[in-house]
N, C-alpha and C. Protein backbone atom coordinates (compact mmCIF):
# COMPACT_ATOMS: atom_id res chain seq x y z
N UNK A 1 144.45 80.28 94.32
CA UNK A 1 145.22 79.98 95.53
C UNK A 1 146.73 80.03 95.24
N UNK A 2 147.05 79.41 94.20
CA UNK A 2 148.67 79.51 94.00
C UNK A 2 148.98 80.80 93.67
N UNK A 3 148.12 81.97 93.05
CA UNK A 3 148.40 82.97 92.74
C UNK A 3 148.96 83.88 93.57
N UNK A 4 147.40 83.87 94.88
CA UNK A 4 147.57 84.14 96.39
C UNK A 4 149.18 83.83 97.20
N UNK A 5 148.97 81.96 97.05
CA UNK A 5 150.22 81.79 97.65
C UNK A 5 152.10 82.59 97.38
N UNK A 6 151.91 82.45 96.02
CA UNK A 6 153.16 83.24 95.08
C UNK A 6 153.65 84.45 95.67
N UNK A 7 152.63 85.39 95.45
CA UNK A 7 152.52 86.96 95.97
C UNK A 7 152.59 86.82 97.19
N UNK A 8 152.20 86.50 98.07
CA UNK A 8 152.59 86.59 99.76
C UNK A 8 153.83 85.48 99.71
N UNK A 9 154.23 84.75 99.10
CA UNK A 9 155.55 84.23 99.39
C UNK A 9 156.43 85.11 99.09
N UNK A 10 156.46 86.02 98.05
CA UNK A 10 157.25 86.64 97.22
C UNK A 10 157.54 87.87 98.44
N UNK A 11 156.42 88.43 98.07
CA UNK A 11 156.49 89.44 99.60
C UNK A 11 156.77 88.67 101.00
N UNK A 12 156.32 87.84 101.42
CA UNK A 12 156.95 87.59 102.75
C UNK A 12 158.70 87.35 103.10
N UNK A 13 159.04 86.55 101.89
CA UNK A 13 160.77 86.41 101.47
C UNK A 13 161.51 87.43 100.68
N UNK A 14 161.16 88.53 100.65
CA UNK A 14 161.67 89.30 99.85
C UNK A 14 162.98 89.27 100.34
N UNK A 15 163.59 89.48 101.18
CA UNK A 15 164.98 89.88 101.86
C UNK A 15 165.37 88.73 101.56
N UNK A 16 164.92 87.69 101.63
CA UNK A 16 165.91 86.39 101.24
C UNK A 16 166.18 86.64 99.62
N UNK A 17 165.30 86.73 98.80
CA UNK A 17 165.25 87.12 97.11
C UNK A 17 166.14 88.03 97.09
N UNK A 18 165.97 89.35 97.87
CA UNK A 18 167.31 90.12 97.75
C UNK A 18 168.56 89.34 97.93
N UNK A 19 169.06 89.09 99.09
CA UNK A 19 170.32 88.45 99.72
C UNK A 19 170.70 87.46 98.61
N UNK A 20 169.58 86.74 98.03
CA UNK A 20 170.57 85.65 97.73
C UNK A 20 170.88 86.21 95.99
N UNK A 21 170.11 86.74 95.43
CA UNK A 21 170.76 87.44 94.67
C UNK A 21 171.97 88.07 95.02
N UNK A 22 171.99 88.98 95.56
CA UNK A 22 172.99 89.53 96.36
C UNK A 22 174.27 88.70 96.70
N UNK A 23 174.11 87.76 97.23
CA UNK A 23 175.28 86.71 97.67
C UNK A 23 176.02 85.87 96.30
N UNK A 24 175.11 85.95 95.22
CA UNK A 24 175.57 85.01 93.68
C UNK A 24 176.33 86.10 93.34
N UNK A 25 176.28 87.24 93.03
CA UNK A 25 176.77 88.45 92.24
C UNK A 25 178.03 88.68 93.08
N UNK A 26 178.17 88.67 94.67
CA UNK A 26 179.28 89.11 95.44
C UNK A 26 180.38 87.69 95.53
N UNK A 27 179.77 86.66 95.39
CA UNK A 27 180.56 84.95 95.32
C UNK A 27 180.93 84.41 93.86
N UNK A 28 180.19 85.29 92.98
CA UNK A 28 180.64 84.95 91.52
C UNK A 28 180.23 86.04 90.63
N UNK A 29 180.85 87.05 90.77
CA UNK A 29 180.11 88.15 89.53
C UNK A 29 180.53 87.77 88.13
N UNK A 30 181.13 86.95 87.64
CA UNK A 30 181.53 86.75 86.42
C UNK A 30 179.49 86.24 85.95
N UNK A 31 179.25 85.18 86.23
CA UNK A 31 177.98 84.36 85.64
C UNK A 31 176.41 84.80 86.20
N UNK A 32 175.38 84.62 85.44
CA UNK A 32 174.40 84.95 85.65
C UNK A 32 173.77 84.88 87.34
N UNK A 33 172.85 85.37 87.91
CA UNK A 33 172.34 85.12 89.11
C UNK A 33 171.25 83.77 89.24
N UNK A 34 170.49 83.56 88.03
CA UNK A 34 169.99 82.16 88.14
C UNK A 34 170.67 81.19 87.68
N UNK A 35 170.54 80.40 87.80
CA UNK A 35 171.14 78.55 87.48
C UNK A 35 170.86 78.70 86.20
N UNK A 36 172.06 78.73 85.65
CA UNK A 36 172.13 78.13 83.91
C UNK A 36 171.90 76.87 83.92
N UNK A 37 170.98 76.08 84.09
CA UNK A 37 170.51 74.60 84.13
C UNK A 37 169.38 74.20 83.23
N UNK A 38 169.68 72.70 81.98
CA UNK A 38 168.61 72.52 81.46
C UNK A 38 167.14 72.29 82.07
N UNK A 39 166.33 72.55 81.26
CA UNK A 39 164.82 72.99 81.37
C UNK A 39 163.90 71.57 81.80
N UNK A 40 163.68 72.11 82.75
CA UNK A 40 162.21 70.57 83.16
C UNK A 40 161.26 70.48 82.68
N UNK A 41 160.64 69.50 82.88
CA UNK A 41 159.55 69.03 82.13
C UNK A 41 158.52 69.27 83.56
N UNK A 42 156.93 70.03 82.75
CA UNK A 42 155.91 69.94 83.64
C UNK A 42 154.76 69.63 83.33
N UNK A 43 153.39 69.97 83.85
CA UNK A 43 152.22 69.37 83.41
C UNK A 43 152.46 69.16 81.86
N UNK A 44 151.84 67.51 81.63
CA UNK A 44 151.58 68.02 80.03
C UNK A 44 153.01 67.18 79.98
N UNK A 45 153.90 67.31 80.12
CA UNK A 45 155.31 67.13 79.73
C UNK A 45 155.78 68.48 78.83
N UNK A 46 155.04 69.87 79.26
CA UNK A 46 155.98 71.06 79.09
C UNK A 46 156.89 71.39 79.67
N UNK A 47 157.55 71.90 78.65
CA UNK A 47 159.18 71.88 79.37
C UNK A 47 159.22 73.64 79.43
N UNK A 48 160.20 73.82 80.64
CA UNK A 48 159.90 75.30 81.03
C UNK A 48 161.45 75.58 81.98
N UNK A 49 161.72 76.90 82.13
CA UNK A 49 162.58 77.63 82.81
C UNK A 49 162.71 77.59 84.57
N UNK A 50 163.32 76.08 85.05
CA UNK A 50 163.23 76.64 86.61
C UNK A 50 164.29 77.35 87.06
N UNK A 51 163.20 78.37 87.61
CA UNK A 51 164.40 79.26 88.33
C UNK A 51 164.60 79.01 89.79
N UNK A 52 166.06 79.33 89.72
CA UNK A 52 166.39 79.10 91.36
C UNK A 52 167.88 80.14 91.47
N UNK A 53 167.99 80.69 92.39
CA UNK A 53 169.24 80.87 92.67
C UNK A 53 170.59 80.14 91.91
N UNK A 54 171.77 80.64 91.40
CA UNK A 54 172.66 79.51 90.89
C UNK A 54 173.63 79.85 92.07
N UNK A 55 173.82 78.37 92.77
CA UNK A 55 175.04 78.02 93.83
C UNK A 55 175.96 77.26 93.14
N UNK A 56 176.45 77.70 91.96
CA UNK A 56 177.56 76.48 90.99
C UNK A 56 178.36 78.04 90.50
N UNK A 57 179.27 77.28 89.77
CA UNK A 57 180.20 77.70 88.99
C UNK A 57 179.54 78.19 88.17
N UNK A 58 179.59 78.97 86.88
CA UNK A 58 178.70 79.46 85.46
C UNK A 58 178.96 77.94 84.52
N UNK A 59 178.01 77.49 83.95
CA UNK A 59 177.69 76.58 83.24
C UNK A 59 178.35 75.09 83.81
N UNK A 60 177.64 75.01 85.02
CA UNK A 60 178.32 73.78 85.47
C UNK A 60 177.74 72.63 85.17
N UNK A 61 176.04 72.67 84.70
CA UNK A 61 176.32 71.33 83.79
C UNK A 61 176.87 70.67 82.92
N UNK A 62 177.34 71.71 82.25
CA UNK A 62 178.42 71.13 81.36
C UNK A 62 180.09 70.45 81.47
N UNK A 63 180.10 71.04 82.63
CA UNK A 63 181.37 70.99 83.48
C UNK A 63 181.04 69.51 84.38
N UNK A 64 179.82 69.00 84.50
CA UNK A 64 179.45 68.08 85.01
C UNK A 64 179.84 67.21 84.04
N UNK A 65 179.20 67.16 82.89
CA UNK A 65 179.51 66.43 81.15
C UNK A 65 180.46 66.03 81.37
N UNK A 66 181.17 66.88 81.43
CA UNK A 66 182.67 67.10 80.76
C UNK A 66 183.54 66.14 81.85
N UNK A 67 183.36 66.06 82.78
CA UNK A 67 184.20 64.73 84.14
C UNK A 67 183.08 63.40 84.52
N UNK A 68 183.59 62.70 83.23
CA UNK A 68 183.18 61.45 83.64
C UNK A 68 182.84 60.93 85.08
N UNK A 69 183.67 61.15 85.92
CA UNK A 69 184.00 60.40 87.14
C UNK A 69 182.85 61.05 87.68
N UNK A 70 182.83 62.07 87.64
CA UNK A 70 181.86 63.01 88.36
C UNK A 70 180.60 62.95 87.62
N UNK A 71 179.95 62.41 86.78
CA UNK A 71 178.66 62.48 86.08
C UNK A 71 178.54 61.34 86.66
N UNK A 72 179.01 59.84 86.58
CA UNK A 72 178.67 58.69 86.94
C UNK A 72 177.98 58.47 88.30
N UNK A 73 179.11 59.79 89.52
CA UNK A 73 178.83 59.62 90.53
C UNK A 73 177.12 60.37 91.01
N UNK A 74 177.39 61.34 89.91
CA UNK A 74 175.58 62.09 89.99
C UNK A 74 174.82 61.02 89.29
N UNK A 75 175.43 60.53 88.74
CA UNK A 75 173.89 59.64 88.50
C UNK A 75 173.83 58.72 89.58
N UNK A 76 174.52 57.71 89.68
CA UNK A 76 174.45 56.82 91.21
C UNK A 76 173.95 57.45 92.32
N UNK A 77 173.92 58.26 92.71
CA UNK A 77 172.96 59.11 93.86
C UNK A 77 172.19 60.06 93.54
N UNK A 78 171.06 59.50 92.37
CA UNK A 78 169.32 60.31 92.24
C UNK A 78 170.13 60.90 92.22
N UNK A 79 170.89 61.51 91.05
CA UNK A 79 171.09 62.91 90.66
C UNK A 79 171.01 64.03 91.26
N UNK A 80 172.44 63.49 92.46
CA UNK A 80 172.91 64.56 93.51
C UNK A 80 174.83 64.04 93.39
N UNK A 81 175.24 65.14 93.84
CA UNK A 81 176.45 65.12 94.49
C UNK A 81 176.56 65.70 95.72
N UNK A 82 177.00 64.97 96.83
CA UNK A 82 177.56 65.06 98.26
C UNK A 82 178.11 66.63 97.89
N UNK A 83 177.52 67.89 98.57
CA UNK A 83 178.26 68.85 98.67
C UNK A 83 179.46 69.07 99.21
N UNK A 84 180.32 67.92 99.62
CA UNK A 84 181.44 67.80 100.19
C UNK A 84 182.33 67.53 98.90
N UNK A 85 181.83 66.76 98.56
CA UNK A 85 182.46 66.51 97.30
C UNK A 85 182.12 66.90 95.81
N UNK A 86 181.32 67.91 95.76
CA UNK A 86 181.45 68.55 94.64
C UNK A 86 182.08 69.89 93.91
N UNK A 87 182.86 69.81 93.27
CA UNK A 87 183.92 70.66 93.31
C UNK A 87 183.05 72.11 92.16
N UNK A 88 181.94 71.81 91.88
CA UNK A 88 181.68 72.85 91.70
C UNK A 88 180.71 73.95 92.12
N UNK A 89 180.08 73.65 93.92
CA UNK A 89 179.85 74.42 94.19
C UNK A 89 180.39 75.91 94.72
N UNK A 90 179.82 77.62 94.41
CA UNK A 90 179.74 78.66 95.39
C UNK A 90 180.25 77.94 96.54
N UNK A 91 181.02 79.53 97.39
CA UNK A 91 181.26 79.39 98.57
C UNK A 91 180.20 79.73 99.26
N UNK A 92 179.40 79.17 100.41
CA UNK A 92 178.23 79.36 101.14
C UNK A 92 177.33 78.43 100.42
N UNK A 93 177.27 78.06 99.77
CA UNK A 93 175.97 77.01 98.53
C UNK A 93 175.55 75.87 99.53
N UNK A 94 176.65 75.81 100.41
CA UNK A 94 175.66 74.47 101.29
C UNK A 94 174.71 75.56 102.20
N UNK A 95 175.00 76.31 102.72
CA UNK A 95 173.87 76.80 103.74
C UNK A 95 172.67 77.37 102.73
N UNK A 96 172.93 77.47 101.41
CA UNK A 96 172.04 78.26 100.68
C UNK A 96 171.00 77.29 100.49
N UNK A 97 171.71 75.96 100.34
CA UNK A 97 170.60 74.54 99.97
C UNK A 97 169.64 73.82 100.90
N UNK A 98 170.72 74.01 101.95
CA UNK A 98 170.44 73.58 103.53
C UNK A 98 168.89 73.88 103.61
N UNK A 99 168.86 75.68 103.74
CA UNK A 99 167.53 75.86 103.93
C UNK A 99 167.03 76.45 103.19
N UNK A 100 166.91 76.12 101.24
CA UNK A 100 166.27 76.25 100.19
C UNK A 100 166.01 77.87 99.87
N UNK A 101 166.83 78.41 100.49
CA UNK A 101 167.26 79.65 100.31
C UNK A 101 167.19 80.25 98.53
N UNK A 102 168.19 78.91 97.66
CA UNK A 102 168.24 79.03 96.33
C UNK A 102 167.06 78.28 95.30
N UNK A 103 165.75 77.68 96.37
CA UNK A 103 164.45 77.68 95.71
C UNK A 103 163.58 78.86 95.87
N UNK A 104 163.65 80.30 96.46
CA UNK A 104 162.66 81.13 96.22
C UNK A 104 162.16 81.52 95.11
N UNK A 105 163.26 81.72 93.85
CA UNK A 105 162.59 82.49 92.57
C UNK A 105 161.99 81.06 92.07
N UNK A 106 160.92 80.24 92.59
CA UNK A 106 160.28 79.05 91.79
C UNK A 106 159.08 80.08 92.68
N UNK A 107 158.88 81.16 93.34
CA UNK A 107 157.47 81.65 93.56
C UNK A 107 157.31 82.26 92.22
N UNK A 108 157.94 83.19 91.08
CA UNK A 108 157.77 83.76 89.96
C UNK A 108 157.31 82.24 88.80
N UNK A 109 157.96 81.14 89.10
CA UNK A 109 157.37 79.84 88.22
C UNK A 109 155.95 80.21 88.47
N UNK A 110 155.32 80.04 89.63
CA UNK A 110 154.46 79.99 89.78
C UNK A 110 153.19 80.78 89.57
N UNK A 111 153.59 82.08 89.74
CA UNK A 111 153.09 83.62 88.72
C UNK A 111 152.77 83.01 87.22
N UNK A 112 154.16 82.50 86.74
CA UNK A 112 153.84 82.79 85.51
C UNK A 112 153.45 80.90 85.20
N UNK A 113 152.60 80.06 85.87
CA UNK A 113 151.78 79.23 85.72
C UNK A 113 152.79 78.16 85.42
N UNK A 114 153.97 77.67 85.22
CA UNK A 114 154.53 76.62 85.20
C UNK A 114 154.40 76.02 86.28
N UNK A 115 154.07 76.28 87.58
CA UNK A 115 154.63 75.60 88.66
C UNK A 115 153.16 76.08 89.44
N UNK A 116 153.11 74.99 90.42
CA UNK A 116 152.11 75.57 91.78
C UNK A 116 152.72 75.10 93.31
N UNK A 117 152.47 75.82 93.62
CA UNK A 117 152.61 75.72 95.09
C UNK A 117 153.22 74.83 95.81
N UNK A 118 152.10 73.57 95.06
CA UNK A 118 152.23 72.03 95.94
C UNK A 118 152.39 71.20 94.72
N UNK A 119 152.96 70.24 94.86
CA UNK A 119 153.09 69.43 93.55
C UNK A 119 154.04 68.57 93.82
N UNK A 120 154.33 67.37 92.20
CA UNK A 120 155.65 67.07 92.50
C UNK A 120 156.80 67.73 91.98
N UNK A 121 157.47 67.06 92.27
CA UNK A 121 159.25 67.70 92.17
C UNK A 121 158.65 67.81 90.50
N UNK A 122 159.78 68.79 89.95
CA UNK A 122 160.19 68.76 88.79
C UNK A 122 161.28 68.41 88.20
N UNK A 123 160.98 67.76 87.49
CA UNK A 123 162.35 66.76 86.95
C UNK A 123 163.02 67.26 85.48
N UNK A 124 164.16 66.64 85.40
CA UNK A 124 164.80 66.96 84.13
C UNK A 124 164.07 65.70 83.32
N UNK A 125 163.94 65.69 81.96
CA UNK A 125 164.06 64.86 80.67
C UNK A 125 165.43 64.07 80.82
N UNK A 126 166.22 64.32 80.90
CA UNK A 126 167.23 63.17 81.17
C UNK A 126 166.99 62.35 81.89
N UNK A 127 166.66 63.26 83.45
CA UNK A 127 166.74 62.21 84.42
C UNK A 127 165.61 61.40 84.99
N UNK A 128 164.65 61.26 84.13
CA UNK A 128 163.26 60.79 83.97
C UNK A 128 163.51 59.18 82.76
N UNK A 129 164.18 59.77 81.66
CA UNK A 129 164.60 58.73 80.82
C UNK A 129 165.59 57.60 81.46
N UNK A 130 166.66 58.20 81.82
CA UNK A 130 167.67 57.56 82.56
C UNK A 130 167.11 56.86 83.75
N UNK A 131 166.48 56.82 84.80
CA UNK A 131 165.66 56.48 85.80
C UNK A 131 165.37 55.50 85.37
N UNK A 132 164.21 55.55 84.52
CA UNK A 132 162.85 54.10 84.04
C UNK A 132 163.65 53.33 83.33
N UNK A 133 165.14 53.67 82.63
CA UNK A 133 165.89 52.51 82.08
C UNK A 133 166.45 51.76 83.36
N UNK A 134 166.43 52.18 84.52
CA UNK A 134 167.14 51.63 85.79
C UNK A 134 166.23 51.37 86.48
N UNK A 135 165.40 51.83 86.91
CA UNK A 135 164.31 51.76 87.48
C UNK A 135 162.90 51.06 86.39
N UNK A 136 162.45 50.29 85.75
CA UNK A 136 161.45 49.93 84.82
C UNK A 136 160.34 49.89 85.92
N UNK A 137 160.04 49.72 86.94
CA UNK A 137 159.45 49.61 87.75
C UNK A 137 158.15 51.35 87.89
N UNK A 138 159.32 52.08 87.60
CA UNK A 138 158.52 53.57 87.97
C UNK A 138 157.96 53.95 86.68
N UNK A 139 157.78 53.80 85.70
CA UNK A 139 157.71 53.74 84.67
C UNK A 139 155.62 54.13 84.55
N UNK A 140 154.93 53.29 85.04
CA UNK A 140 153.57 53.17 85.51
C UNK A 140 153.66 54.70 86.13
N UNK A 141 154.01 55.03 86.74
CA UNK A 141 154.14 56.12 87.70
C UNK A 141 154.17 57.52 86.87
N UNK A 142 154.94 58.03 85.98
CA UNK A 142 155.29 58.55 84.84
C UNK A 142 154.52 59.45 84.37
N UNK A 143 153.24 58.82 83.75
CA UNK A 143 151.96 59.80 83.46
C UNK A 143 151.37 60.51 84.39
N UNK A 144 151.07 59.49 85.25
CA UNK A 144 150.39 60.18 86.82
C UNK A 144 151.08 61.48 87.43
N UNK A 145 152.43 61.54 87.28
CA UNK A 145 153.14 62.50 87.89
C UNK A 145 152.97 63.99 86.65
N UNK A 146 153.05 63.70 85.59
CA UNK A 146 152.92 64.87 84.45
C UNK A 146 151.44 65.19 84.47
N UNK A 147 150.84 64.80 85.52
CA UNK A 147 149.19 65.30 84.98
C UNK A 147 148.91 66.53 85.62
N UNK A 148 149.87 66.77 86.72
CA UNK A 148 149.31 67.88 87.56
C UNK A 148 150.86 68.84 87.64
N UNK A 149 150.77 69.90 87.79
CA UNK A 149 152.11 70.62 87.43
C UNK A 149 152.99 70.70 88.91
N UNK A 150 154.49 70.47 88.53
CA UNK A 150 155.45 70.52 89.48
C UNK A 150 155.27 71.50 90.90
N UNK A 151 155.28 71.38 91.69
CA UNK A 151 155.06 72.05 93.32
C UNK A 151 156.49 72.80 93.50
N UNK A 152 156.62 73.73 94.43
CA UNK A 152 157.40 74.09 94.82
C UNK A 152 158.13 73.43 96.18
N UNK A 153 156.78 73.29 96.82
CA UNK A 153 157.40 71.83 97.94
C UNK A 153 156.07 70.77 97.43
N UNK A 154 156.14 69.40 98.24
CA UNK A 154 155.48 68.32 97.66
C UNK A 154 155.74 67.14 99.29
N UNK A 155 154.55 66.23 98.48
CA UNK A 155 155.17 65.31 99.51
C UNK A 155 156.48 64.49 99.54
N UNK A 156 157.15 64.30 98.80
CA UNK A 156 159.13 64.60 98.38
C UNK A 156 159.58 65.10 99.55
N UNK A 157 159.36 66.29 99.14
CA UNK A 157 160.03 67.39 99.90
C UNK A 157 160.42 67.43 101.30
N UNK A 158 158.69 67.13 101.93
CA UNK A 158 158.57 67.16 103.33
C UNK A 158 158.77 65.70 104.01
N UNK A 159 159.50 64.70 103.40
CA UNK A 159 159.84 62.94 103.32
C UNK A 159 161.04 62.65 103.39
N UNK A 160 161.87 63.94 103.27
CA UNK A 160 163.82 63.36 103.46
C UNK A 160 164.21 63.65 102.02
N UNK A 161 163.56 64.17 100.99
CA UNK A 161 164.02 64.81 99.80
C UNK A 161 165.47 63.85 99.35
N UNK A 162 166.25 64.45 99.12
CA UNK A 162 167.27 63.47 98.43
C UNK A 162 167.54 62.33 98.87
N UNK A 163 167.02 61.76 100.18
CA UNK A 163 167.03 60.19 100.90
C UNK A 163 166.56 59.75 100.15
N UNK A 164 165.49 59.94 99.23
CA UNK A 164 164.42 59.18 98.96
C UNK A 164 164.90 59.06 97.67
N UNK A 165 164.68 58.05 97.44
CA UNK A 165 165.54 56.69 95.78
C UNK A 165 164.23 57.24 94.55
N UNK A 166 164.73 57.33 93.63
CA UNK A 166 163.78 58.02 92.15
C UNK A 166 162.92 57.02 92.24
N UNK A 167 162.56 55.88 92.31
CA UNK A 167 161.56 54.61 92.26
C UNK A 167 160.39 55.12 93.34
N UNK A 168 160.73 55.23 94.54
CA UNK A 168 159.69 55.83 95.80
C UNK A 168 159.24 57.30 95.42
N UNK A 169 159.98 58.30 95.23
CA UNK A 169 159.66 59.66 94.81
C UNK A 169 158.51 59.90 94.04
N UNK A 170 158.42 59.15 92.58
CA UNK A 170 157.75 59.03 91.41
C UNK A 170 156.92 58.35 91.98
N UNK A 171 156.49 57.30 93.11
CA UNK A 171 155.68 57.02 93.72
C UNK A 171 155.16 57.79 94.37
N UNK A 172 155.70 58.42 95.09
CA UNK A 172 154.93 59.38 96.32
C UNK A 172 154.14 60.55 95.23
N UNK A 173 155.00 60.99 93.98
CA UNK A 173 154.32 62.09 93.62
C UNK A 173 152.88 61.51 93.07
N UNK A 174 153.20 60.33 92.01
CA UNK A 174 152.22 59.97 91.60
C UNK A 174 150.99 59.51 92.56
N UNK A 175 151.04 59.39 94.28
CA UNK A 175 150.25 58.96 94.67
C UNK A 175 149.18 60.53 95.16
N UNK A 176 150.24 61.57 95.57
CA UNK A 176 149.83 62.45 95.25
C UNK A 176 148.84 63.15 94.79
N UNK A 177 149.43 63.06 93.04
CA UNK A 177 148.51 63.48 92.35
C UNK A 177 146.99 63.15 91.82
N UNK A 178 146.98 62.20 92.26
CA UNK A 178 145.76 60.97 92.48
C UNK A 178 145.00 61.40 93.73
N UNK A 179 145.15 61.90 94.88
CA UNK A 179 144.42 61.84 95.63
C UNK A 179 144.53 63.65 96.49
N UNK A 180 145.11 64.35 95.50
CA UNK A 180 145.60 65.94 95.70
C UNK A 180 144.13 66.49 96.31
N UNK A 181 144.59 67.73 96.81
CA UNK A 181 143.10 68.38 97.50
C UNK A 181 143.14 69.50 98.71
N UNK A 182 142.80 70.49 98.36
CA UNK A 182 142.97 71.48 99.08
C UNK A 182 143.62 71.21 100.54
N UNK A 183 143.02 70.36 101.23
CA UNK A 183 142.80 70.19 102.44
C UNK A 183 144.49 69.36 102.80
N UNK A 184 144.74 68.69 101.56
CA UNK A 184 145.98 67.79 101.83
C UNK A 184 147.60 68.80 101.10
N UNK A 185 146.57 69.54 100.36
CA UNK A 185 147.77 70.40 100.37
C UNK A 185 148.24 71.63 101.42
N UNK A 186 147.19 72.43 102.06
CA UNK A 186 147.59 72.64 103.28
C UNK A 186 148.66 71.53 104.30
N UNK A 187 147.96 70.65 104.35
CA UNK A 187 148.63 70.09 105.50
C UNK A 187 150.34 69.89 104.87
N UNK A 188 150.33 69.83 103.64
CA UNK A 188 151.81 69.79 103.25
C UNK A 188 153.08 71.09 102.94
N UNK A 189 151.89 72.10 103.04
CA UNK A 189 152.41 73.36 103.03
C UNK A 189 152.94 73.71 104.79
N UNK A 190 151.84 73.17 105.48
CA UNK A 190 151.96 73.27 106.84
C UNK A 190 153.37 72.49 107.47
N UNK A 191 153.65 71.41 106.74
CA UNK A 191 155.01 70.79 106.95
C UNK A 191 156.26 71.12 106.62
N UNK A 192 156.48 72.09 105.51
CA UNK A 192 157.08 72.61 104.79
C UNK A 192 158.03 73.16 105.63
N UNK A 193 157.77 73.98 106.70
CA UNK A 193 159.06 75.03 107.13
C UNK A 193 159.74 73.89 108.40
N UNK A 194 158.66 73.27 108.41
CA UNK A 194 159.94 72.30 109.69
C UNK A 194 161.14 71.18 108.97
N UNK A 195 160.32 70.84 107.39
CA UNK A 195 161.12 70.17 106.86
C UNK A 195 162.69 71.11 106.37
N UNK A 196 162.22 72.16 106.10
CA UNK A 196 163.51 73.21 105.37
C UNK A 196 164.29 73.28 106.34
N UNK A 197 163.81 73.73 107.99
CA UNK A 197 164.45 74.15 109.14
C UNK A 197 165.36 72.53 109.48
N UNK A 198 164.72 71.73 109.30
CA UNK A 198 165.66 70.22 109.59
C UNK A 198 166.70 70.04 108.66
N UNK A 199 166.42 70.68 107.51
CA UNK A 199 167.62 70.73 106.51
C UNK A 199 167.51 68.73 106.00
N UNK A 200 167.11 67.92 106.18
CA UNK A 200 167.11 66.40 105.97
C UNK A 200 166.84 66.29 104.15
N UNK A 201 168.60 65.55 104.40
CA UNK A 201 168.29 65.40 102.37
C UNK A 201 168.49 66.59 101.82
N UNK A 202 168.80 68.27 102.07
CA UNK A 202 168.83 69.02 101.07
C UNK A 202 170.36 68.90 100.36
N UNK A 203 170.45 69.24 99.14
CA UNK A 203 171.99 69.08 99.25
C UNK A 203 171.78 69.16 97.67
């Protein structure tokens, strides 16, 4: 099924896969077309290559590192920055996020078996460690979420995505993965394009 799903995503979005390639190379030809971004952790706690569109500067995690002020503030908001205030996105990167435009190449994750369809989010190793030192609470949650491999959308996703605090998330995935099933992943696939089209939480 994820195989299925991949290949008709891939083909059904192709023009978006073009364009937004297209739009990284014409908004920044100096740096690569995917996100130079460290590697997540998935089933298993394998760590693997997500690809996505890059809407940043070339090596902007490091550039994140590198301004205190500005790392503190990504961590205080679940490891986001207000696209208003982040000085290192592309021009256009909010409409690209808006409607996940720069998650299509996670259908090739999924080809090549890191990723499925439906799942939870995939997280960084940092921000999994960093979390359960702040959060000790999600901690229980943890295994449950690494048992089944990262989704491309999830119940996250289709819930207000960045609204939602790392303590509830790691909940929702882990509840998830506990009670996953054809039938419930349809219905979350089925939610999917109204959540992208609402744009709620992308950023």
């Amino acid at each position: 099924m994820d195989i299925i799903g991949a290949v008709f995503g891939i083909i059904l979005f192709s023009p978006l896969l073009v364009g937004g390639a297209l739009w990284v190379k014409i908004v920044s030809p100096s740096g690569p077309i995917l996100a130079d971004t460290p590697e997540r952790i998935g089933k298993n706690r394998k760590h693997f290559k997500f690809l996505k569109f890059r809407s940043m500067i070339p090596d902007a995690h490091n550039y994140l590192l590198k301004n205190p002020k500005l790392y503190k503030k990504y961590k205080e908001n679940n490891y986001k920055i207000d696209p208003k205030e982040d000085p290192r996105l592309l021009p256009g990167a909010r409409f690209m996020r808006k409607f996940s435009i720069d998650e299509m190449p996670q259908f090739f994750n999924v080809l090549l078996g890191d990723m499925s369809i439906v799942g939870p989010r995939a997280y960084y190793l940092f921000e999994i460690k960093d979390q359960v030192e702040k959060n000790p609470e999600a901690k229980k949650y943890i295994d449950d979420v690494m048992s089944v491999k990262p989704g491309i959308t999830g119940v996250w996703q289709v819930s207000g995505r960045s609204k939602i605090v790392f303590a509830d998330r790691v909940r929702l995935d882990a509840e998830y993965a506990k009670r996953r099933s054809l039938l419930y992943d349809l219905l979350i696939v089925l939610k999917t394009p109204f959540a992208v089209l609402r744009g709620e939480g992308a950023y």
